[in-house]
Protein backbone atom coordinates (compact mmCIF):
# COMPACT_ATOMS: atom_id res chain seq x y z
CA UNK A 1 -13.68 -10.21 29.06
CA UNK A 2 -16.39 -12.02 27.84
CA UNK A 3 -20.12 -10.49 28.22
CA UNK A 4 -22.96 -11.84 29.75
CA UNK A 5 -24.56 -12.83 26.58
CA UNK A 6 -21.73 -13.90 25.09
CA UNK A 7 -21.64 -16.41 28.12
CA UNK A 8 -25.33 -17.15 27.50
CA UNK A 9 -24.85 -18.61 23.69
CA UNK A 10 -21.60 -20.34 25.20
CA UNK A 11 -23.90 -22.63 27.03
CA UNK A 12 -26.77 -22.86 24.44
CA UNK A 13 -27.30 -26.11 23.11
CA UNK A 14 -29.72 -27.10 19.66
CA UNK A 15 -30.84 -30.78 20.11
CA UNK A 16 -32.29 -31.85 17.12
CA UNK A 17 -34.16 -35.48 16.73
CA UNK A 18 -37.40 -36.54 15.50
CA UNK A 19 -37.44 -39.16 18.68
CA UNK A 20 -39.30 -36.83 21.42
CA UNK A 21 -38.31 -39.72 24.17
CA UNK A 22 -34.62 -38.48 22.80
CA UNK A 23 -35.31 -35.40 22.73
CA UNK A 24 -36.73 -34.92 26.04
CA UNK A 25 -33.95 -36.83 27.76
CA UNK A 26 -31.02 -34.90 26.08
CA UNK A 27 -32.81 -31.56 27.06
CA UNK A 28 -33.39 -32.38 30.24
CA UNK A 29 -30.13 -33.96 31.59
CA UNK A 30 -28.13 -31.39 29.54
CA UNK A 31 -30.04 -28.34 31.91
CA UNK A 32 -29.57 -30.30 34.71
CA UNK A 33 -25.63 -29.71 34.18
CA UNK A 34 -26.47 -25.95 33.94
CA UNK A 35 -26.72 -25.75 29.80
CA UNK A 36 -29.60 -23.92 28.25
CA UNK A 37 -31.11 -26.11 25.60
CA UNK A 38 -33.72 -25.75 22.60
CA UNK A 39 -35.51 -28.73 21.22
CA UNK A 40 -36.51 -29.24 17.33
CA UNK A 41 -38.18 -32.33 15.96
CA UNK A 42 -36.38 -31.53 12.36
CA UNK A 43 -34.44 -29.69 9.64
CA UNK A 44 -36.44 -27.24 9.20
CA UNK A 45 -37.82 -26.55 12.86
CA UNK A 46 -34.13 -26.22 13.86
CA UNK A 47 -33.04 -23.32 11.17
CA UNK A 48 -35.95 -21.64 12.66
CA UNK A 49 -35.06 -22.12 16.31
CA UNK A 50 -31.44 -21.15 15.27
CA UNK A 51 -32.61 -17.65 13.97
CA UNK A 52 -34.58 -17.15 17.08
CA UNK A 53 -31.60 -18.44 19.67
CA UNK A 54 -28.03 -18.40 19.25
CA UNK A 55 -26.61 -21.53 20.23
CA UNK A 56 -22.66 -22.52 20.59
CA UNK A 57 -23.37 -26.30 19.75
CA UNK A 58 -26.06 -28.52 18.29
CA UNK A 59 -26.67 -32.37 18.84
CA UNK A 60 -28.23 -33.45 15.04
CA UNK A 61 -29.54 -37.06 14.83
CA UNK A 62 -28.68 -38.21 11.13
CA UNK A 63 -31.66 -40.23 10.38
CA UNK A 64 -34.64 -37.63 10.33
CA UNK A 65 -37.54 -37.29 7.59
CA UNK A 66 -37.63 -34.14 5.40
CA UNK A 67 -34.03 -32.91 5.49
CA UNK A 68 -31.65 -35.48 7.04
CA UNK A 69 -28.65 -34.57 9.86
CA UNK A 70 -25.66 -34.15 7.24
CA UNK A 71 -27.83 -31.64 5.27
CA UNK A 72 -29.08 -29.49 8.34
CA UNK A 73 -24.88 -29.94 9.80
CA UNK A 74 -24.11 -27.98 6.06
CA UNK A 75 -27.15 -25.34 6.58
CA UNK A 76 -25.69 -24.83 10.01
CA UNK A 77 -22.53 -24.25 8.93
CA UNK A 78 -24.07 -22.12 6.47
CA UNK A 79 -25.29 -19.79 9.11
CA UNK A 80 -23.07 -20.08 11.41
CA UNK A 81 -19.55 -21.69 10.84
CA UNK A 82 -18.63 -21.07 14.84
CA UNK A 83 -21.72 -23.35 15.96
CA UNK A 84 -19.96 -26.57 16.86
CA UNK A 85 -21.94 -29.50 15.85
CA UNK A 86 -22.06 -33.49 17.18
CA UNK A 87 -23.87 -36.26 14.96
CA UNK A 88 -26.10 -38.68 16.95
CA UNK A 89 -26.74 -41.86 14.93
CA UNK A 90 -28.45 -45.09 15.80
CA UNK A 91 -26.18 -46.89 12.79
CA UNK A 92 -22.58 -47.30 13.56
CA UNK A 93 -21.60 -46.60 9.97
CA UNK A 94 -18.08 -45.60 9.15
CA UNK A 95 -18.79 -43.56 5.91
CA UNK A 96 -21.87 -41.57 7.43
CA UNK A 97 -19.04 -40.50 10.13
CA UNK A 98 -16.70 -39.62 8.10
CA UNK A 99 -19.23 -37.77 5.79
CA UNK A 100 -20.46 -35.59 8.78
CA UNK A 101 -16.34 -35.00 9.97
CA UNK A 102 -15.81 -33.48 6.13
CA UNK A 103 -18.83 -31.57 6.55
CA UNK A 104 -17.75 -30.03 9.66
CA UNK A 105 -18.94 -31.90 12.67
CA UNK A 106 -17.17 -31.85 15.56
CA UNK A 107 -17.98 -35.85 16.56
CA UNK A 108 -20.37 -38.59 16.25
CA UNK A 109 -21.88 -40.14 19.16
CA UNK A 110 -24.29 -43.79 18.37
CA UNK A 111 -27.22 -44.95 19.75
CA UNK A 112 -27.70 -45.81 22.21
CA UNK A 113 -25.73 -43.97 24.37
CA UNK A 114 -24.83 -42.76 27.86
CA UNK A 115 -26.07 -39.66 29.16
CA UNK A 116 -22.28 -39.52 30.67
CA UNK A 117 -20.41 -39.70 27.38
CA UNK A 118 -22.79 -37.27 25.48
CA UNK A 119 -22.25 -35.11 28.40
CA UNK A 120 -17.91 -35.42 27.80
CA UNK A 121 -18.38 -35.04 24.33
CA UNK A 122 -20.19 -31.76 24.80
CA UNK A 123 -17.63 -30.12 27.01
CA UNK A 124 -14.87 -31.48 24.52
CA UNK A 125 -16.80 -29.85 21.78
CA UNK A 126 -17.44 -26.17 23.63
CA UNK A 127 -14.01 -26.39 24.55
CA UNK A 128 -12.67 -26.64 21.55
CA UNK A 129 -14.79 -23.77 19.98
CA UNK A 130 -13.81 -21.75 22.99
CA UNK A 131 -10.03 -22.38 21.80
CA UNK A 132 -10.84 -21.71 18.03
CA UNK A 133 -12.63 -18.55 19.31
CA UNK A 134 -9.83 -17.37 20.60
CA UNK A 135 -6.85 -18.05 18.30
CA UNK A 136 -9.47 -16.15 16.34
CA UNK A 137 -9.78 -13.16 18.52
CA UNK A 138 -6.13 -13.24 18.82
CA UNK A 139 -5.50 -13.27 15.40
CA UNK A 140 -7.92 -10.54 14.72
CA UNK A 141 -6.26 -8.82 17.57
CA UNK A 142 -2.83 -9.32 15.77
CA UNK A 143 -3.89 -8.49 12.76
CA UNK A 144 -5.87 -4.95 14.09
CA UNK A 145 -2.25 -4.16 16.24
CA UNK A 146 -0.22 -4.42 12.87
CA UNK A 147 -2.51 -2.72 11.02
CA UNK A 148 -2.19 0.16 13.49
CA UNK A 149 1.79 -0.08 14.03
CA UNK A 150 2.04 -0.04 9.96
CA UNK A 151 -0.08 3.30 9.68
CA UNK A 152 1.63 4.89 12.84
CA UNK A 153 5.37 4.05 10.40
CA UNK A 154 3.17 5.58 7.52
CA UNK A 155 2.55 8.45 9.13
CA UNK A 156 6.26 8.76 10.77
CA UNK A 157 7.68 8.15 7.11
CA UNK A 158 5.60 10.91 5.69
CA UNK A 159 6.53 13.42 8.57
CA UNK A 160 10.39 12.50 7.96
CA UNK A 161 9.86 12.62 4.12
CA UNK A 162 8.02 16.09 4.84
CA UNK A 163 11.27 17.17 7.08
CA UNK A 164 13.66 15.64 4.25
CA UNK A 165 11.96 17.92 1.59
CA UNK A 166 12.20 21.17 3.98
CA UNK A 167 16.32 19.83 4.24
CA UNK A 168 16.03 19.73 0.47
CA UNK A 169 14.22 23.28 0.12
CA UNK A 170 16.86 24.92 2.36
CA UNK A 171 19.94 23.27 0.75
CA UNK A 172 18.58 25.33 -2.32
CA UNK A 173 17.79 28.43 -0.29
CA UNK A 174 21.20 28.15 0.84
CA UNK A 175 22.67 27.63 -2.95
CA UNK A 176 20.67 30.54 -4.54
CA UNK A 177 21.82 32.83 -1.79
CA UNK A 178 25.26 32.10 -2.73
CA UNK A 179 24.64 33.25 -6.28
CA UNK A 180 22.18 36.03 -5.92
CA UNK A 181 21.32 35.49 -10.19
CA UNK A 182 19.94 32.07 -10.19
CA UNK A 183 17.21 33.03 -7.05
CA UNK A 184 14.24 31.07 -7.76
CA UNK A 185 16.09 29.06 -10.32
CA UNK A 186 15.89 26.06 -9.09
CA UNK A 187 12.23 26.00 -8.21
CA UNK A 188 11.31 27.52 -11.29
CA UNK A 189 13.30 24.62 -13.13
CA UNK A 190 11.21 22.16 -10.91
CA UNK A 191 7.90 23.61 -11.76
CA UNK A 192 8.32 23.41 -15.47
CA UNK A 193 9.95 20.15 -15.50
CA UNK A 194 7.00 18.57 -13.34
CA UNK A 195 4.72 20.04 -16.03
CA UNK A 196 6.34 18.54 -18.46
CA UNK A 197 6.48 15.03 -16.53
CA UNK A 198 2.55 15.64 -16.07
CA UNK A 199 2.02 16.48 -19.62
CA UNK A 200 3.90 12.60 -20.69
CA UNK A 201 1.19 11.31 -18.20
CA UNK A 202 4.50 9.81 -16.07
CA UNK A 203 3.32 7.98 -12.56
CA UNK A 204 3.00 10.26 -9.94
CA UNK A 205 5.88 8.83 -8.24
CA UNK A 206 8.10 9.93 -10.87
CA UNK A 207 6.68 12.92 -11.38
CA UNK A 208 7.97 13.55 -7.88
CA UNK A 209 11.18 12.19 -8.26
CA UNK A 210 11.68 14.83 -11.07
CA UNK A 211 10.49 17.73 -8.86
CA UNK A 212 13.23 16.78 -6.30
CA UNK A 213 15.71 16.28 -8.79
CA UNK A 214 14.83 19.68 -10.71
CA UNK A 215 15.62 21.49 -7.07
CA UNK A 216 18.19 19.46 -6.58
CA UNK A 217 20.16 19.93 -9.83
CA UNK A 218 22.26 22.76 -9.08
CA UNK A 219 23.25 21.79 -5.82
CA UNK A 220 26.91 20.81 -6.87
CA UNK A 221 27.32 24.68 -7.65
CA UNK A 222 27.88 24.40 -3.70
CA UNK A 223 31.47 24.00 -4.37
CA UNK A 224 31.78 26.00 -6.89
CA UNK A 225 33.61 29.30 -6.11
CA UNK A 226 31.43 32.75 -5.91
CA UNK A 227 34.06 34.55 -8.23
CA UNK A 228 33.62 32.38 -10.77
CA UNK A 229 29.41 31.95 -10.18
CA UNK A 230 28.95 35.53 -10.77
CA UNK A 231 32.01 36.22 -13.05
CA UNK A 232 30.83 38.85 -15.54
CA UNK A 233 32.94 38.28 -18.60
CA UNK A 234 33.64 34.77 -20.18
CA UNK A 235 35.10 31.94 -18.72
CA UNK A 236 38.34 30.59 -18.97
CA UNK A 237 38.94 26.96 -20.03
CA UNK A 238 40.03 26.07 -16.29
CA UNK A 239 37.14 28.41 -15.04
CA UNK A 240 34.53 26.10 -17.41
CA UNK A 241 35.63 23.17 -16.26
CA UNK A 242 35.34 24.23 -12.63
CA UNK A 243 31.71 24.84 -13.35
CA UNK A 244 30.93 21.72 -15.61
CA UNK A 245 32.44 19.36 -12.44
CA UNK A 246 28.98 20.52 -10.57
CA UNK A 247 27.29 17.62 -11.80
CA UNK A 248 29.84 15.56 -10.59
CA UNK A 249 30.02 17.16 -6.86
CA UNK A 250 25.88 17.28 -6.80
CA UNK A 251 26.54 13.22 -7.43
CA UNK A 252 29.00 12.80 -4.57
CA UNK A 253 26.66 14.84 -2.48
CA UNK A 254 23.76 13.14 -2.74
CA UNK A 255 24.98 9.39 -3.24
CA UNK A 256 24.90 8.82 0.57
CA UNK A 257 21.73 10.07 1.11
CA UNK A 258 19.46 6.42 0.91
CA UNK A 259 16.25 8.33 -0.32
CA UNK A 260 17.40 10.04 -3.28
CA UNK A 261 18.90 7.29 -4.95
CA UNK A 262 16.23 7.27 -7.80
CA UNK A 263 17.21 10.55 -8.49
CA UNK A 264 21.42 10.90 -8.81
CA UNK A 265 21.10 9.72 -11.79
CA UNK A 266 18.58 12.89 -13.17
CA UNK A 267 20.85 15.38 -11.56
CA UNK A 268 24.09 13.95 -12.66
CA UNK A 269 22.85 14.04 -16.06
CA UNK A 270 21.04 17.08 -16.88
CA UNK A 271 23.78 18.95 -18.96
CA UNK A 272 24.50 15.77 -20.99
CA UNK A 273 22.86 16.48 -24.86
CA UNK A 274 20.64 14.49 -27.55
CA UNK A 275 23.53 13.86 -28.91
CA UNK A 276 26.29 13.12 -27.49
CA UNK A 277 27.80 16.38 -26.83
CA UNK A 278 27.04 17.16 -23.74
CA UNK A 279 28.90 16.65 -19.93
CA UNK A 280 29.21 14.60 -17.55
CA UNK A 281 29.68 11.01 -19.95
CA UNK A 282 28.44 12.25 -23.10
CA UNK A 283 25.59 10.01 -23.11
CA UNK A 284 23.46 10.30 -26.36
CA UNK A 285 19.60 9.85 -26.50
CA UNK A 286 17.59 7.28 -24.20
CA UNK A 287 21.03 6.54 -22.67
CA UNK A 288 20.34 9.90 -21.00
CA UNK A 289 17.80 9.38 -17.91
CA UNK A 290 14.20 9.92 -18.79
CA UNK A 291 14.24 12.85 -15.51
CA UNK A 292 17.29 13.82 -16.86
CA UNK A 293 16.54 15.10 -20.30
CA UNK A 294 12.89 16.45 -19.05
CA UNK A 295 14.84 18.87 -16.55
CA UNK A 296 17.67 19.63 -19.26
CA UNK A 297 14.85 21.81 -21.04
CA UNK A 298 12.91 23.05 -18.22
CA UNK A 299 16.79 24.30 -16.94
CA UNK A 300 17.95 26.33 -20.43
CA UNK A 301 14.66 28.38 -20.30
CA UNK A 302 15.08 29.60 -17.62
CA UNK A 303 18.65 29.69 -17.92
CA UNK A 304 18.16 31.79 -20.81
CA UNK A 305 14.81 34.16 -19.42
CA UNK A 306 16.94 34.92 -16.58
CA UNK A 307 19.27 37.56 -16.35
CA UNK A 308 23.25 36.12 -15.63
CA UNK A 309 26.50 37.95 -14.86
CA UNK A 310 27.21 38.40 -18.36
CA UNK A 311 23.88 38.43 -20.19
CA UNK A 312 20.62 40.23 -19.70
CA UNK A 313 17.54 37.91 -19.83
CA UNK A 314 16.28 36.62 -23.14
CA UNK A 315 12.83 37.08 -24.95
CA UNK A 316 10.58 33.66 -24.76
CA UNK A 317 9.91 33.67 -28.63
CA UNK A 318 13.93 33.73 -28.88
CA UNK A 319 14.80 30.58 -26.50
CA UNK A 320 11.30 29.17 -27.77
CA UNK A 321 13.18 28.94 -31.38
CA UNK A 322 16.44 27.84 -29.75
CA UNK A 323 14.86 25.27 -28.24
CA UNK A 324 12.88 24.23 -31.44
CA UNK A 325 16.13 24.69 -33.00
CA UNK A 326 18.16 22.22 -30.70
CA UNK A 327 15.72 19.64 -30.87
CA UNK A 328 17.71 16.00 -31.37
CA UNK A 329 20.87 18.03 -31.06
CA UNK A 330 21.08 19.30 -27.07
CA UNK A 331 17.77 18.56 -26.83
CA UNK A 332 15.05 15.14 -26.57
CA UNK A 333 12.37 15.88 -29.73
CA UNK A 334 9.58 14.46 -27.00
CA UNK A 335 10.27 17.30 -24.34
CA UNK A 336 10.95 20.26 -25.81
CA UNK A 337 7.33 19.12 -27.66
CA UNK A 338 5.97 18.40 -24.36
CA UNK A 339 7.25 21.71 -22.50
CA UNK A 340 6.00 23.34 -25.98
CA UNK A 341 2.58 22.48 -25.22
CA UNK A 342 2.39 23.36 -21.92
CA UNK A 343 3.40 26.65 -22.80
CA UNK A 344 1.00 27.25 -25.34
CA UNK A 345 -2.10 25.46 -23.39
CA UNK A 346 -1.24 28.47 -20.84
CA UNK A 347 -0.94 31.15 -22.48
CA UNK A 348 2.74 31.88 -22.65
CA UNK A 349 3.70 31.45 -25.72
């Protein structure tokens, strides 16, 4: 709906021309036909009316002393680019015209003319700033509507990625209360190793896709069986290579699962070693995923601080030298050194 003021400057004309006979006629006729027009005798005068009324059009004669009409159409547009503008010349000259068209007028009307046709070229001009007015309230409209429908998805993806972490956190609740010795593993696993993904200054998106994938990196332990999980003795061959397929099954699991697909790759990976010793592929060294080897240290301490089936927990200063001692051998030199300092910077070592 468009306001009563709005409606006011929609019908306010400028008529600028040092000719008062000009003037005066162009003022008058034009409020005869119900337009409120302001009268200026030049450049100047008519910046100043401007500031003091809002008009939607201005009739500028070109020939005017002081600053001429194709200077005062460029200060207009200067102030006001929605101001529609028509040229009145007494010299039909094509370059002036087209001069005034690059500069933004709207038409040129020559002297002398008929009340009539200045009168048609005025409601042509208002017209078409009406329609540019609004294809640009419908575009700002547009723009405001998918600015709104894009943070409305923003804040539907971050309530489903909220939800899919919960899924996540209970998948793990679920795994640890099948094995009652690895409780808290996992999350313990994904503290350290985002500490350590902190600590190499990684992007924060990354740093979350190793959190996820730290919680995530037993999960294939799912299909494991419980009498082998919390087997006290030593394993059998078979029985070992039950356990070392987790990696495998914690692949399978989460390979349909769209949002995770950064992250099969960490989990899949985590018990492969430096140097090429290690399971699923034996991958050696940077051939190992970045998340991968990060989690593979933050996993043996606490692995080895934790009490298992067959084992009692381990002193820190002991798996501190193992891992110290396994560096370019199970272990990446750059995150053992990394987890290192983060120990040390609190407190714990």
């Amino acid at each position: 709906m468009v306001s009563k003021s709005e409606h006011q400057v929609d019908k306010s004309i400028l008529v600028v021309d040092d000719e008062m006979v000009v003037s005066e006629m162009l003022t008058r006729y034009l409020s005869q036909e119900g337009y409120s027009c302001v009268a200026a005798q030049n450049g100047l005068e008519a910046l100043g009316k401007l500031g003091e009324h809002p008009c939607a059009l201005a009739l500028c004669d070109i020939r005017m002393p002081g600053m001429d009409g194709i200077e005062l159409l460029k200060r207009i547009k200067e102030h006001d680019d929605e101001i529609a503008v028509i040229m009145v010349s007494a010299v039909d000259n094509r370059e002036v015209a087209v001069d005034s068209m690059r500069a933004g007028a709207y038409d040129y009307v020559i002297k002398p003319f008929h009340l009539e046709e200045v009168l048609i070229c005025v409601q042509r001009a208002l017209q078409n700033r009406r329609l540019l007015l609004e294809r640009k309230e419908y575009q700002l409209s547009l723009e405001r509507r998918v600015e709104e429908r894009t943070r409305e998805l923003a804040e539907k993806n971050e309530e489903l990625q909220r939800l899919f972490i919960s899924a996540i956190e209970s998948i793990v609740l679920a795994l640890q209360a099948k094995d009652e010795y690895t409780e808290g593993h996992s999350r313990r696993v994904s503290v350290d190793a985002t500490a350590i993904a902190r600590e190499l200054s990684l992007p924060e998106e990354e740093v979350e896709n190793i959190r996820l994938a730290a919680l995530l990196h037993d999960i294939g332990k799912v299909g494991a069986k419980e009498s082998i999980l919390n087997k006290p003795g030593r394993l059998t061959d078979e029985e070992g290579d039950h356990i070392r397929s987790h990696p495998l099954i914690a692949a399978s699991i989460l390979e349909p699962i769209t949002p995770l697909k950064d992250i099969i790759g960490y989990v899949k990976h985590v018990h492969e070693d430096y140097d090429g010793s290690g399971y699923p592929d034996g991958l050696t060294a940077e051939e190992i995923p970045l998340g991968a080897r990060i989690i593979a240290v933050a996993d043996v301490f606490d692995a080895m601080t934790s009490a298992r089936p067959y084992r009692p927990a381990m002193a820190e200063d002991v798996v501190f030298d193992h891992l110290r001692n396994e560096v370019g051998k199970q272990f990446d030199p750059v995150m053992v050194k990394a987890f290192l300092e983060v120990y040390q910077r609190q407190g714990r070592q």
